[in-house]
Protein backbone atom coordinates (compact mmCIF):
# COMPACT_ATOMS: atom_id res chain seq x y z
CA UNK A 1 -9.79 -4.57 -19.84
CA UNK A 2 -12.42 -5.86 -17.36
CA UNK A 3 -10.65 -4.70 -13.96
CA UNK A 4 -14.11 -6.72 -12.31
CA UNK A 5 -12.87 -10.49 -13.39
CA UNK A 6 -9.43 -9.94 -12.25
CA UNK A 7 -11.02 -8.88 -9.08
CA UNK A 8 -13.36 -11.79 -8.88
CA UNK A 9 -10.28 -13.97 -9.82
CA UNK A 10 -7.70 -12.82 -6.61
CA UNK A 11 -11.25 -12.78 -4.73
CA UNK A 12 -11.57 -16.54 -5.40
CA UNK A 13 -7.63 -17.23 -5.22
CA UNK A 14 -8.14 -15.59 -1.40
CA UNK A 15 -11.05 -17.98 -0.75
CA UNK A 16 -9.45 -20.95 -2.11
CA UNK A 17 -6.38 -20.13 -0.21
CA UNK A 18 -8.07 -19.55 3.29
CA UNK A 19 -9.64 -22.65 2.43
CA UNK A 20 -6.24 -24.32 2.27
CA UNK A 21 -5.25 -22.70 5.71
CA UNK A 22 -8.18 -24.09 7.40
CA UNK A 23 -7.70 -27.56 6.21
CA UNK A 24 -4.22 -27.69 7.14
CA UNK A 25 -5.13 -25.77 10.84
CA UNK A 26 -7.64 -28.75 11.52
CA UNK A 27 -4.77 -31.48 10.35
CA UNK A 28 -2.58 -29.93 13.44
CA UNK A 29 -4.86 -28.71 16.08
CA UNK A 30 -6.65 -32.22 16.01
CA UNK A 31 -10.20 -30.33 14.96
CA UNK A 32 -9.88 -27.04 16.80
CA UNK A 33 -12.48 -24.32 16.24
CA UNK A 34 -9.92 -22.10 15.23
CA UNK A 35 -9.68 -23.93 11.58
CA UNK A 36 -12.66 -21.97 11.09
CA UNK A 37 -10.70 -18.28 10.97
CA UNK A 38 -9.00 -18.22 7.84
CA UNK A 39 -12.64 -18.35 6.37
CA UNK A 40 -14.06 -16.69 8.92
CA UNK A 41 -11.57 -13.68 8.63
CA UNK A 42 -11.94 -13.71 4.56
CA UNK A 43 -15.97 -13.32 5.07
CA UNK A 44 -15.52 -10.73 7.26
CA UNK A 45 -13.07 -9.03 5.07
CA UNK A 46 -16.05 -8.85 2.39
CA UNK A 47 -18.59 -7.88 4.66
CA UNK A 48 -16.43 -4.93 6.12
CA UNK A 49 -16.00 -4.12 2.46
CA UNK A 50 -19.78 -3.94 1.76
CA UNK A 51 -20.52 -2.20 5.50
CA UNK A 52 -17.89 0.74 4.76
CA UNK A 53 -19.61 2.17 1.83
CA UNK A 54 -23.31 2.61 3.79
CA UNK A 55 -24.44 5.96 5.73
CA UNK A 56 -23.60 4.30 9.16
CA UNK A 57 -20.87 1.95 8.68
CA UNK A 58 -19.90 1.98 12.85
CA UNK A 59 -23.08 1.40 13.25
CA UNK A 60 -23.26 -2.06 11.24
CA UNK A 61 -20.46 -3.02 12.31
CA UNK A 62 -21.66 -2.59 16.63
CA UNK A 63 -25.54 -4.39 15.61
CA UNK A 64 -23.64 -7.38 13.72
CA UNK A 65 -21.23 -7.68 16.59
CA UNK A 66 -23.54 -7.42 19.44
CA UNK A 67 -25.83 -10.11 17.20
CA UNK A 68 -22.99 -12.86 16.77
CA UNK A 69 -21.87 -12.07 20.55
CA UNK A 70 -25.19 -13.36 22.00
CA UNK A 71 -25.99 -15.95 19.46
CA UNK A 72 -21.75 -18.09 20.21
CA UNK A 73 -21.70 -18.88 23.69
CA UNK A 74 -19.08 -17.80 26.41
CA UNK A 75 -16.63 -20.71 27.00
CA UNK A 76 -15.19 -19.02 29.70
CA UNK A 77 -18.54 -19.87 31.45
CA UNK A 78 -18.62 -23.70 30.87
CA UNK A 79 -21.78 -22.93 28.55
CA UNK A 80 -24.24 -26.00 28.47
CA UNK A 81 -22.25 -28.05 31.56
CA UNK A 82 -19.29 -29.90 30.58
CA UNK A 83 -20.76 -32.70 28.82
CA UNK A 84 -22.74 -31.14 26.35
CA UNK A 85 -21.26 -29.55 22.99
CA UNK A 86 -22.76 -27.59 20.52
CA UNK A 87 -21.66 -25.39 17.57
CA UNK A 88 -22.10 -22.12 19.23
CA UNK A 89 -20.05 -23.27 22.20
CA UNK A 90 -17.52 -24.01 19.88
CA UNK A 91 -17.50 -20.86 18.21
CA UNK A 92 -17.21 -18.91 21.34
CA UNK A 93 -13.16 -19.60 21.09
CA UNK A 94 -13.46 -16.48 18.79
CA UNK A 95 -14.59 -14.03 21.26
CA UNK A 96 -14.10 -15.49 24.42
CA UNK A 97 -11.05 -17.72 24.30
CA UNK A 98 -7.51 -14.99 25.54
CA UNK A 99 -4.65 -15.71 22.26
CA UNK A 100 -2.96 -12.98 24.43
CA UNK A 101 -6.20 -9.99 24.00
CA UNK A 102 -10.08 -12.53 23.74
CA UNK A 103 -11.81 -11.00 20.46
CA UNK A 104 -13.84 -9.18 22.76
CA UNK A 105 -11.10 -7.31 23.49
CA UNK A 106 -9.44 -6.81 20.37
CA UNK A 107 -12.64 -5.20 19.01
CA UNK A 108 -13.07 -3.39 21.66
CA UNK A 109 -9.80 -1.86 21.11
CA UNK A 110 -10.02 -1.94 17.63
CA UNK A 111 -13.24 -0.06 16.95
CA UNK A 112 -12.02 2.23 19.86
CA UNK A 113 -9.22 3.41 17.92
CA UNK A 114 -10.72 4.02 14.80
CA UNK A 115 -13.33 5.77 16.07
CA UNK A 116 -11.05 8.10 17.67
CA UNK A 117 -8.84 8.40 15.05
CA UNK A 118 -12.07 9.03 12.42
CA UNK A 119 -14.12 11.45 14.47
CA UNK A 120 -12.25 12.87 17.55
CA UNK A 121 -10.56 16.09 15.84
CA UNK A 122 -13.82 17.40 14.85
CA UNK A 123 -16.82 16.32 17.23
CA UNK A 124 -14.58 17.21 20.24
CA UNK A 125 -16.40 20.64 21.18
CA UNK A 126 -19.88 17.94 20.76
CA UNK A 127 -18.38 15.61 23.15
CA UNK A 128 -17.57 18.24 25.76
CA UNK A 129 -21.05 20.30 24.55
CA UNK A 130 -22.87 16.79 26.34
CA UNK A 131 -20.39 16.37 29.09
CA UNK A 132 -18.69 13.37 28.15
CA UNK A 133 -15.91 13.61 29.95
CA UNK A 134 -16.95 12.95 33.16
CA UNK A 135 -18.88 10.23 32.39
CA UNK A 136 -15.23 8.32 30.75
CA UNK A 137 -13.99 9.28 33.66
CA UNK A 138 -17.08 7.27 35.98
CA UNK A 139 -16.05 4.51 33.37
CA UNK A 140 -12.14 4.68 34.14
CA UNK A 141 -12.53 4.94 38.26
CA UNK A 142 -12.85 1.19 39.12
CA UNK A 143 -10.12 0.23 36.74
CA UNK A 144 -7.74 3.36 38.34
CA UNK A 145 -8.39 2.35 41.28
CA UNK A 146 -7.91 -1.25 40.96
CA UNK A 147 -4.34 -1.24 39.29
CA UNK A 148 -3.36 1.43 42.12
CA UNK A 149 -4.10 -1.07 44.82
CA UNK A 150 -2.51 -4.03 42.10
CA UNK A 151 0.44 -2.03 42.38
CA UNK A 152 0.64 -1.56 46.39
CA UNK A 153 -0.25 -5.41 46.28
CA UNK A 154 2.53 -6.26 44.32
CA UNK A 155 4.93 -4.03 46.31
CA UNK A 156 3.59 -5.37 49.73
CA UNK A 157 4.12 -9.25 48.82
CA UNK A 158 1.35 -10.02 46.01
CA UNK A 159 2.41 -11.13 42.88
CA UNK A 160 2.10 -9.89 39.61
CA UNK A 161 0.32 -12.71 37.61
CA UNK A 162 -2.55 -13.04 40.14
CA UNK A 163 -3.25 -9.25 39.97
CA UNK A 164 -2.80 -9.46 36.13
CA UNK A 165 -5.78 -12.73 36.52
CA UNK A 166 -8.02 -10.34 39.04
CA UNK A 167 -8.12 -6.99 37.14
CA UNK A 168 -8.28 -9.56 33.35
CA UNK A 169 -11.06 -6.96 31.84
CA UNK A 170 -11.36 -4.11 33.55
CA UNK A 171 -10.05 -1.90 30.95
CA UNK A 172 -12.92 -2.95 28.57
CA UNK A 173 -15.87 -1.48 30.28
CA UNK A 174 -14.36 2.43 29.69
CA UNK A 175 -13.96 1.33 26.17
CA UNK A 176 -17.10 0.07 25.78
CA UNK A 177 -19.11 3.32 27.28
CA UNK A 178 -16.77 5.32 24.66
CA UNK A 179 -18.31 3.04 21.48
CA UNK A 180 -21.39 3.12 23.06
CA UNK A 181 -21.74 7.13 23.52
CA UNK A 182 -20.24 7.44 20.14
CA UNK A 183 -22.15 4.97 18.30
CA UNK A 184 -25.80 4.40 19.84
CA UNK A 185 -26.53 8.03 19.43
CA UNK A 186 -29.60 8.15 17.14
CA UNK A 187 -33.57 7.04 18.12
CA UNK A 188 -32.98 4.10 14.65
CA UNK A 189 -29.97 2.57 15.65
CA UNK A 190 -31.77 2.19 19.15
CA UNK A 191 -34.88 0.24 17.85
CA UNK A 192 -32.21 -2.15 15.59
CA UNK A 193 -30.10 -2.81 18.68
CA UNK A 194 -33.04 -3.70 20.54
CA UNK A 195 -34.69 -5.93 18.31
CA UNK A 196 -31.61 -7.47 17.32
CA UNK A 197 -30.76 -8.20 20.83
CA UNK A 198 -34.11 -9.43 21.25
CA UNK A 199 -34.30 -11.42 18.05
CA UNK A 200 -30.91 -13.04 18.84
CA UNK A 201 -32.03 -13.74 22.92
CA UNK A 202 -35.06 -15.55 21.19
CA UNK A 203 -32.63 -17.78 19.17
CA UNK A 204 -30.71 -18.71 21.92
CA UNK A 205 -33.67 -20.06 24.15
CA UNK A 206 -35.31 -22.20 21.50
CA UNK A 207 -31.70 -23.87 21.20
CA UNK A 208 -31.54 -24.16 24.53
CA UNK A 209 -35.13 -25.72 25.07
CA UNK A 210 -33.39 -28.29 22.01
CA UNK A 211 -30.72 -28.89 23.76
CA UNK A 212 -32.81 -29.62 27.33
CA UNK A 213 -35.01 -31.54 25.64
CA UNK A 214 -31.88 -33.67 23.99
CA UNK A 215 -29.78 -34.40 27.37
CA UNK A 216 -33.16 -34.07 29.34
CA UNK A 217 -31.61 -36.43 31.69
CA UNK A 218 -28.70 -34.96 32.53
CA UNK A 219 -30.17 -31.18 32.75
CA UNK A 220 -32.66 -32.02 34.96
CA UNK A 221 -30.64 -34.64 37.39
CA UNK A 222 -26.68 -33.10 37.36
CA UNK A 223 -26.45 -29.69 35.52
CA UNK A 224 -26.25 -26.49 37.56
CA UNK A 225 -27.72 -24.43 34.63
CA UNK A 226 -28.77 -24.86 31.05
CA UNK A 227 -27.22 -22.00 28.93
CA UNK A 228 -24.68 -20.34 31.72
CA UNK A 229 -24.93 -18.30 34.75
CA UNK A 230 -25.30 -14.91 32.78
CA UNK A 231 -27.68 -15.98 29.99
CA UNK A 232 -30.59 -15.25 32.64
CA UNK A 233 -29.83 -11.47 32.75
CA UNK A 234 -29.98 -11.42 29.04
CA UNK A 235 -32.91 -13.16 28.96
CA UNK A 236 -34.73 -10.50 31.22
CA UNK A 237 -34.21 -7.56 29.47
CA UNK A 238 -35.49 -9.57 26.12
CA UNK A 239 -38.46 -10.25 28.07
CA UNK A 240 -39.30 -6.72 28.46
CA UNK A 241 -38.74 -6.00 25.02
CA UNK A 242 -40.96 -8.81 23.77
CA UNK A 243 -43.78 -7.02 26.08
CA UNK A 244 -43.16 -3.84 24.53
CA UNK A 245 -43.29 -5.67 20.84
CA UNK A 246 -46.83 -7.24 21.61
CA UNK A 247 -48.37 -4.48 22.87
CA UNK A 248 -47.43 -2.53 19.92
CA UNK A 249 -47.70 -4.98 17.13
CA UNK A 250 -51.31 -4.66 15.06
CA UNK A 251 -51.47 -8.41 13.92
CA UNK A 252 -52.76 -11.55 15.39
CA UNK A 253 -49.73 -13.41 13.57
CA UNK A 254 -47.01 -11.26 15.07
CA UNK A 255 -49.10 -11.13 18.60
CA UNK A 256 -49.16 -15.23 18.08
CA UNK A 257 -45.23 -14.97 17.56
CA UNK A 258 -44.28 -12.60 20.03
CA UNK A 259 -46.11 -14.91 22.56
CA UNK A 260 -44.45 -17.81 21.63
CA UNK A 261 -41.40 -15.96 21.72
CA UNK A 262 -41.83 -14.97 25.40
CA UNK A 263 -43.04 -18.41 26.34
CA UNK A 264 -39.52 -20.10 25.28
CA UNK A 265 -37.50 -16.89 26.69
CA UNK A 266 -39.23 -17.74 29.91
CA UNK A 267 -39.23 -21.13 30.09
CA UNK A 268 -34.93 -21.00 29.51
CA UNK A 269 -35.28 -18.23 31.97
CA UNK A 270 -36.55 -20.89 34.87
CA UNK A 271 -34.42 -23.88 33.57
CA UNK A 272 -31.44 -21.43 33.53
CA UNK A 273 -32.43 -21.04 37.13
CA UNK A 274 -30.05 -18.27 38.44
CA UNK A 275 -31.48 -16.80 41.84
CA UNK A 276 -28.89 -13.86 41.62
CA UNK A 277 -31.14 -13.36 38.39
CA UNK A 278 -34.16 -13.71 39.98
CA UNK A 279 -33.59 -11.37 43.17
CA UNK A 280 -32.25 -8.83 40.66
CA UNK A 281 -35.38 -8.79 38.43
CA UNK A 282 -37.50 -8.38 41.11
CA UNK A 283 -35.45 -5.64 42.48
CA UNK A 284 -35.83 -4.20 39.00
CA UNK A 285 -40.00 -4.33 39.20
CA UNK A 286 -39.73 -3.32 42.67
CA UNK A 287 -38.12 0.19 41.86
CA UNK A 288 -39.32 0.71 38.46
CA UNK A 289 -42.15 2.95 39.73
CA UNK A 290 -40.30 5.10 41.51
CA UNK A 291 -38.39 6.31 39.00
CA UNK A 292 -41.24 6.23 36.55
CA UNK A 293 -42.73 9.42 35.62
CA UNK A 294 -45.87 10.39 37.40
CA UNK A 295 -47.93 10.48 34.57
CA UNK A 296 -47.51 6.96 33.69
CA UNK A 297 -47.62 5.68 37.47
CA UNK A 298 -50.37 7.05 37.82
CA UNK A 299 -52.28 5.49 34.65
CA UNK A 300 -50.66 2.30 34.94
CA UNK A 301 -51.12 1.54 38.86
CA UNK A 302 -54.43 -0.22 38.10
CA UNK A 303 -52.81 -2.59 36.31
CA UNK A 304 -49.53 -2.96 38.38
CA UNK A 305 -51.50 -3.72 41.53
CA UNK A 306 -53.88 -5.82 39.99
CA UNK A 307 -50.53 -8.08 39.31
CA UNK A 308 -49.00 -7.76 42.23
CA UNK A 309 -51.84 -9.04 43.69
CA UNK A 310 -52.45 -12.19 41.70
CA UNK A 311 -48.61 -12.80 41.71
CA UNK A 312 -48.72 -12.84 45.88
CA UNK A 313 -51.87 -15.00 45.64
CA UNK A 314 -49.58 -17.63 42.97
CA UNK A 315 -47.29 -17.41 45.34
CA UNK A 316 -49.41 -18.44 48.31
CA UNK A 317 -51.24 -21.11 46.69
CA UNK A 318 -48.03 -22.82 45.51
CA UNK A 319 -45.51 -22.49 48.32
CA UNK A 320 -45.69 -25.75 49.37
CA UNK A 321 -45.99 -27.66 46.29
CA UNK A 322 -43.14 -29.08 44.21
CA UNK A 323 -41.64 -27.96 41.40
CA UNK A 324 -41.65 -26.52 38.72
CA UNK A 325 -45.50 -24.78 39.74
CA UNK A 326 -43.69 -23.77 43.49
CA UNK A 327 -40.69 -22.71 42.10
CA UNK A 328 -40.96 -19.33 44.31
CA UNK A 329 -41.56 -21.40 47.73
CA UNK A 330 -38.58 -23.78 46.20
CA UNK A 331 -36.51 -20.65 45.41
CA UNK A 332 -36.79 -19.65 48.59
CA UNK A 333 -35.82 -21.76 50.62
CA UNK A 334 -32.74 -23.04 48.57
CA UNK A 335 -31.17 -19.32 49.95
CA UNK A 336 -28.35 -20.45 52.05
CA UNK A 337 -28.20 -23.98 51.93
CA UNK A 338 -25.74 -24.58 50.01
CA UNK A 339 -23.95 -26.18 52.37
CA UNK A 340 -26.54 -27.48 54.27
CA UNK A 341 -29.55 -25.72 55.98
CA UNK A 342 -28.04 -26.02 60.09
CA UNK A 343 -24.72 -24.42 59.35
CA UNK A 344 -23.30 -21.32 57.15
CA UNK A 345 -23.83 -21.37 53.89
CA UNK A 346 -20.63 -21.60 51.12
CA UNK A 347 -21.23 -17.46 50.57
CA UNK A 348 -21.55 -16.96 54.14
CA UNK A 349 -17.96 -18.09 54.92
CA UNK A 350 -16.60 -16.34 51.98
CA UNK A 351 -17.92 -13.24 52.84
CA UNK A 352 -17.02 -13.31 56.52
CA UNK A 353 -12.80 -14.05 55.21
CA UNK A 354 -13.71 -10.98 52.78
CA UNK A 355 -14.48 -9.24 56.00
CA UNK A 356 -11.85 -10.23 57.73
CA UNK A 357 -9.56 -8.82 54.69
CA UNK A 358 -11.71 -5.64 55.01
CA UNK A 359 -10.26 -5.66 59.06
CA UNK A 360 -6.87 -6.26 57.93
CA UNK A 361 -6.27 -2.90 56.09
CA UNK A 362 -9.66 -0.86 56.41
CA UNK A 363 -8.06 2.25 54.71
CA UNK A 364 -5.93 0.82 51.86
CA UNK A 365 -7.18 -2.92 51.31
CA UNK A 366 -4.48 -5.84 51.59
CA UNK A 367 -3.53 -4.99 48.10
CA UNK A 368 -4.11 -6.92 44.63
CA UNK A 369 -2.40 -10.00 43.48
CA UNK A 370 -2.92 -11.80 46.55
CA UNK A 371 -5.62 -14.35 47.66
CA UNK A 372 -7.79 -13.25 50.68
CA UNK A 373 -6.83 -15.55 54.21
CA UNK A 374 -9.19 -18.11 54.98
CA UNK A 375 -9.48 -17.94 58.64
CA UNK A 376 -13.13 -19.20 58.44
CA UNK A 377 -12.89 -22.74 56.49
CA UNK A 378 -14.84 -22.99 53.34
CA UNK A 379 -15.89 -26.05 51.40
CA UNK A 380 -12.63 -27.09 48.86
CA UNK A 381 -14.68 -25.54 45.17
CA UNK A 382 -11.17 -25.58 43.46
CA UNK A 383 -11.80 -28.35 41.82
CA UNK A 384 -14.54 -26.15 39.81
CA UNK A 385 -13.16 -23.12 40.54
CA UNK A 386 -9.11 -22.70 41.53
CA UNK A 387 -9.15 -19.31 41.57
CA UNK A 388 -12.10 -18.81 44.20
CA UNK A 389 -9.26 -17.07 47.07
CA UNK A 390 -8.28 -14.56 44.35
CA UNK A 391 -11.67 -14.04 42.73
CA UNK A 392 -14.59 -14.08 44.88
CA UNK A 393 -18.42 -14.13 44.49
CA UNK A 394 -19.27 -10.81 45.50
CA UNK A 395 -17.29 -8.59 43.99
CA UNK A 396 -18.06 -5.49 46.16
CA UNK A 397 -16.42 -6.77 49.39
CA UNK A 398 -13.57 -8.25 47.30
CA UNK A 399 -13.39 -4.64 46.08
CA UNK A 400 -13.12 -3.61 49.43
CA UNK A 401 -11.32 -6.37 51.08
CA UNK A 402 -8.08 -6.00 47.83
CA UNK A 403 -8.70 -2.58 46.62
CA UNK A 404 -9.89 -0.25 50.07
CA UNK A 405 -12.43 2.19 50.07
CA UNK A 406 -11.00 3.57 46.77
CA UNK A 407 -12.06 0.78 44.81
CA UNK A 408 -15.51 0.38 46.23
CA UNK A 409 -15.93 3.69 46.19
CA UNK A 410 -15.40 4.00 42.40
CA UNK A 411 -17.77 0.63 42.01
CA UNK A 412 -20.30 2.36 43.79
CA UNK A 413 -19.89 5.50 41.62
CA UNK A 414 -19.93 3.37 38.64
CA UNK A 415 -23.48 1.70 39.42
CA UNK A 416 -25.37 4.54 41.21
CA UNK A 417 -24.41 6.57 37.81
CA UNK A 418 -25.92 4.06 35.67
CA UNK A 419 -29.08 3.53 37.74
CA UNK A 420 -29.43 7.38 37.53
CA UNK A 421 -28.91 7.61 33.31
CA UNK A 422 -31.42 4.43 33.12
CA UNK A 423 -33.97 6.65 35.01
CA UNK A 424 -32.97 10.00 33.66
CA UNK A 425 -33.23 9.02 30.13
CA UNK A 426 -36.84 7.27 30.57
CA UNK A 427 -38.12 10.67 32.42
CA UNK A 428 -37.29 12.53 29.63
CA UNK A 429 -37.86 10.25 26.49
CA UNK A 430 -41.14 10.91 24.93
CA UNK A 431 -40.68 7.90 22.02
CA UNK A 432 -41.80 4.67 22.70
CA UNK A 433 -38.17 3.68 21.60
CA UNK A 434 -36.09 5.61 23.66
CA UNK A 435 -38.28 5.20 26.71
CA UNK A 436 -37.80 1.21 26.28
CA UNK A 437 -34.15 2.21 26.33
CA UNK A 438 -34.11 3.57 29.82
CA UNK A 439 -36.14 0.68 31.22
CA UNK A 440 -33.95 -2.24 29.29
CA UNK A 441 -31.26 -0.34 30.93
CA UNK A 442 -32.66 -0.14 34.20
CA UNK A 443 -33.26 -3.64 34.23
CA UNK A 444 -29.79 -4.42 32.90
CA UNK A 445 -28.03 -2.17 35.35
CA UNK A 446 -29.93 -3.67 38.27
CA UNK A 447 -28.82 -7.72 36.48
CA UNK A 448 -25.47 -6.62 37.01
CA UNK A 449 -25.21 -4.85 40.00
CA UNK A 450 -26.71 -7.89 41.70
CA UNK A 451 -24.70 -10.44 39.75
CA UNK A 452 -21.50 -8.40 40.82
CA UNK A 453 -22.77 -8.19 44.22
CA UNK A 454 -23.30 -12.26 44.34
CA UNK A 455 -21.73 -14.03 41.02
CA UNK A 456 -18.63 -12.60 39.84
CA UNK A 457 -20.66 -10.10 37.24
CA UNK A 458 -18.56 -7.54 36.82
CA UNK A 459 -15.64 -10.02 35.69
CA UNK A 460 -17.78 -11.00 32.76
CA UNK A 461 -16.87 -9.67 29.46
CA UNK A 462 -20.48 -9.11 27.73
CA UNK A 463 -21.79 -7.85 30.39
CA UNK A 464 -19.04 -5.50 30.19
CA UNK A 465 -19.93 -4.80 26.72
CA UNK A 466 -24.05 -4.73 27.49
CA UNK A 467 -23.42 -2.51 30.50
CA UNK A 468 -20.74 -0.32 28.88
CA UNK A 469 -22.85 -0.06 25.24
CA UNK A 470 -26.72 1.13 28.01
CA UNK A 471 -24.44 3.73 30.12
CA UNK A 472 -22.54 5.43 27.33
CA UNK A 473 -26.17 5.13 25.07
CA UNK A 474 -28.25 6.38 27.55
CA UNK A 475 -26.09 9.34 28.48
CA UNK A 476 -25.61 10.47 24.88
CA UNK A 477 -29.12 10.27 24.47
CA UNK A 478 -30.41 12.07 27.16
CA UNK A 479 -27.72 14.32 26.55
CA UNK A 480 -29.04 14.95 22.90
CA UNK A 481 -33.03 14.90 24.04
CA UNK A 482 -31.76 18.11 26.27
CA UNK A 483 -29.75 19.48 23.60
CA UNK A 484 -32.91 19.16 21.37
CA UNK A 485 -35.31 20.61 24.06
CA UNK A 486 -32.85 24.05 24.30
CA UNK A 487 -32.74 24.86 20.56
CA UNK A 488 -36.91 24.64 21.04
CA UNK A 489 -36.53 26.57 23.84
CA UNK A 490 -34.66 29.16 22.53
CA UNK A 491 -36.91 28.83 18.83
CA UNK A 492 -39.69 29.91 20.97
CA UNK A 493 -38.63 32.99 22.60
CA UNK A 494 -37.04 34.38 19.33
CA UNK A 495 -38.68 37.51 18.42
CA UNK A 496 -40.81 37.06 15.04
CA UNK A 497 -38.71 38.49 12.40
């Protein structure tokens, strides 16, 4: 009996019959993306059936995941304005639409579970060998903290469903620094993360160069952004790996491709035009050096001033001019005019009610679940935003202002101990690999600590993963690269036998 056909057979009854599903989901939803999971479940299904039998199967399973999660688009963001639809957008309902848990989530929690299930009884003693522990527990503070004050909010007059809508995610990034210490542990998986990161980035800027040049009229006359407000930190940290790729790549083809690679990175980058992106990349540049080993300052300061210089002389020549050649003049002076240039800006009144929260209840914050007072009138932005009382721009005075010193406290924790693992693990690495690692991560970190300073980042669920995936990589890594530089250690002083 050929046991093969009868699989084939129920294979193709499955298909047929997801098929059927998704035909009869588009009938009732009027056209809804979510015809498309039946199928899309059933080929995943295969694919996790192909993955499992491979040396790494986690490890599949995180690259193809972090590759599909950059190339959909978040929906949550109002990806490509609201008059502008593309497939990706539509297939962001799979990870970013909330059925209850978004599929972020749910694989978040999923893969979390398995891998502790799988490979916590025996790599325990490991995981307390590199000092995990108090890195999950870094991970864990801000979300703590946050659900203590939810709960004095709640008691004190807040209600339940706006803390529920202000703390949404914050139980993914501690998830997400436990797949990424357990899964990004090795120097391969690193360079296939990267490039598929990079590859994917790439992707996503020629599509949105097609789709500028498509609605060219309405991108460059009405649209805030091109892509979304977060696509710009993603784009950054491809740019630095596309640097990396030339200067490492032998042929004048892949030079040629890497080039034109970088030139349609940065050219969403600009039309993207995030300042919160901008500020934070040059904060990035700015403190790169000083975290740098010497060796490599020292050889590479030539070149680094030389830069500098000729970017301050760009930015001389074209201050004045229009755009796009003075965009940094432009840039400029569009800080704090959003609501015109003779009065506070939009973020300046915002921040002065967060203050005034701060002044209400210095030492416990007025509590989750309720919207801060507006004693200093702001521009009505609920008509884009409803929720802009509850959940404000800069996250770390909202932090303060609901959660008390507690909760900034543990934010503050949270970023200074990435920024440290970013610049730890590119002091140590010796591979070309690992040390683009710790700058990617650097350069990350620094994306989102800005962006949750000034726009809402830490809310945002991949940079939750992103974030989550660098600290709990770069702190199993380092953590190994010591491990590694002991057992030489201790190889050398052996006596000889």
């Amino acid at each position: 009996m050929d046991i093969t056909k009868g699989y084939k057979q129920s294979s193709l009854l499955i298909l047929l019959l997801c098929c059927l599903a998704s035909v009869v989901i588009y009938g009732l939803t009027a056209g809804s993306p979510l015809c498309l999971a039946p199928l899309l479940l059933f080929i995943a299904h295969f694919c996790l059936k192909v993955v499992i039998k491979r040396d790494n199967p986690d490890q599949d399973i995180l690259l193809g995941f972090l590759v599909f999660s950059f190339l959909i688009d978040d929906i949550s963001q109002v990806a490509w304005g609201r008059n502008v639809d593309t497939i990706t957008e539509a297939l962001g309902v799979i990870l970013f639409k909330s059925f209850g848990l978004s599929g972020m989530e749910t694989f978040a929690l999923l893969m979390t579970g398995w891998l502790i299930l799988s490979k916590a009884p025996r790599l325990l003693r490991e995981w307390t060998e590199l000092g995990f522990f108090p890195i999950l527990i870094v991970a864990f503070a801000v979300f703590i903290a946050s659900f203590i004050a939810g709960f004095m909010g709640v008691m004190s007059g807040g209600s339940v469903n706006t803390m529920f809508i202000q703390l949404r995610f914050l139980h993914c990034l501690p998830l997400w620094v436990f797949i990424g210490f357990m899964i990004w542990r090795d120097r391969e998986f690193t360079r296939k993360a990267l490039k598929g990161i990079t590859v994917a980035i790439v992707l996503k800027s020629f599509q949105a160069l097609f789709v500028y040049g498509t609605n060219y009229t309405q991108f460059s006359q009405y649209e805030e952004y091109l892509v979304d407000h977060y696509f710009s930190a993603f784009a950054v940290i491809t740019l630095v790996c596309l640097v990396y790729y030339f200067f490492v790549q032998k042929t004048y083809l892949g030079r040629a491709t890497i080039l034109a690679s970088m030139g349609a990175v940065a050219l969403a980058f600009i039309l993207n035009d995030r300042r919160t992106s901008y500020v934070a990349a040059a904060f990035a540049v700015g403190i790169l050096p000083a975290l740098m080993p010497l060796r490599l300052v020292k050889k590479y300061f030539p070149h680094g001033t030389a830069l500098g210089l000729a970017f301050g002389l760009f930015t001389a020549i074209t201050w004045n001019m229009p755009e796009p050649i003075g965009f940094i003049g432009g840039l400029y002076r569009s800080f704090g005019s959003e609501t015109g240039v003779e009065e506070p800006s939009y973020r300046d009144l915002e921040n002065a009610n967060l203050l005034n929260a701060v002044t209400q209840s210095p030492l416990s914050g007025i509590g989750y679940g309720k919207e801060f007072d507006e004693v200093f009138p702001m521009p009505d932005i609920s008509y884009v935003y409803e929720r802009y009382r509850m959940i404000p721009h800069n996250l770390f005075l909202a932090s303060w202002g609901f959660g008390g010193p507690a909760t900034i406290g543990a934010l503050s924790l949270l970023f200074a101990t990435m920024i440290a693992c970013a610049g730890s693990l590119f002091k140590k690495a010796r591979e070309p690999h690992l040390f683009l690692l710790g700058v990617v991560s650097l350069f990350f970190f620094l994306q989102y600590l800005v962006y949750t300073f000034g726009d809402l980042g830490f809310q945002i669920q991949r940079n939750q993963m992103l974030g989550g995936l660098l600290l709990g990589a770069c702190f199993r890594i380092q953590g190994e690269l010591t491990k590694e530089e002991k057992m030489k250690a201790k190889a050398r002083v052996q006596p000889w036998p």
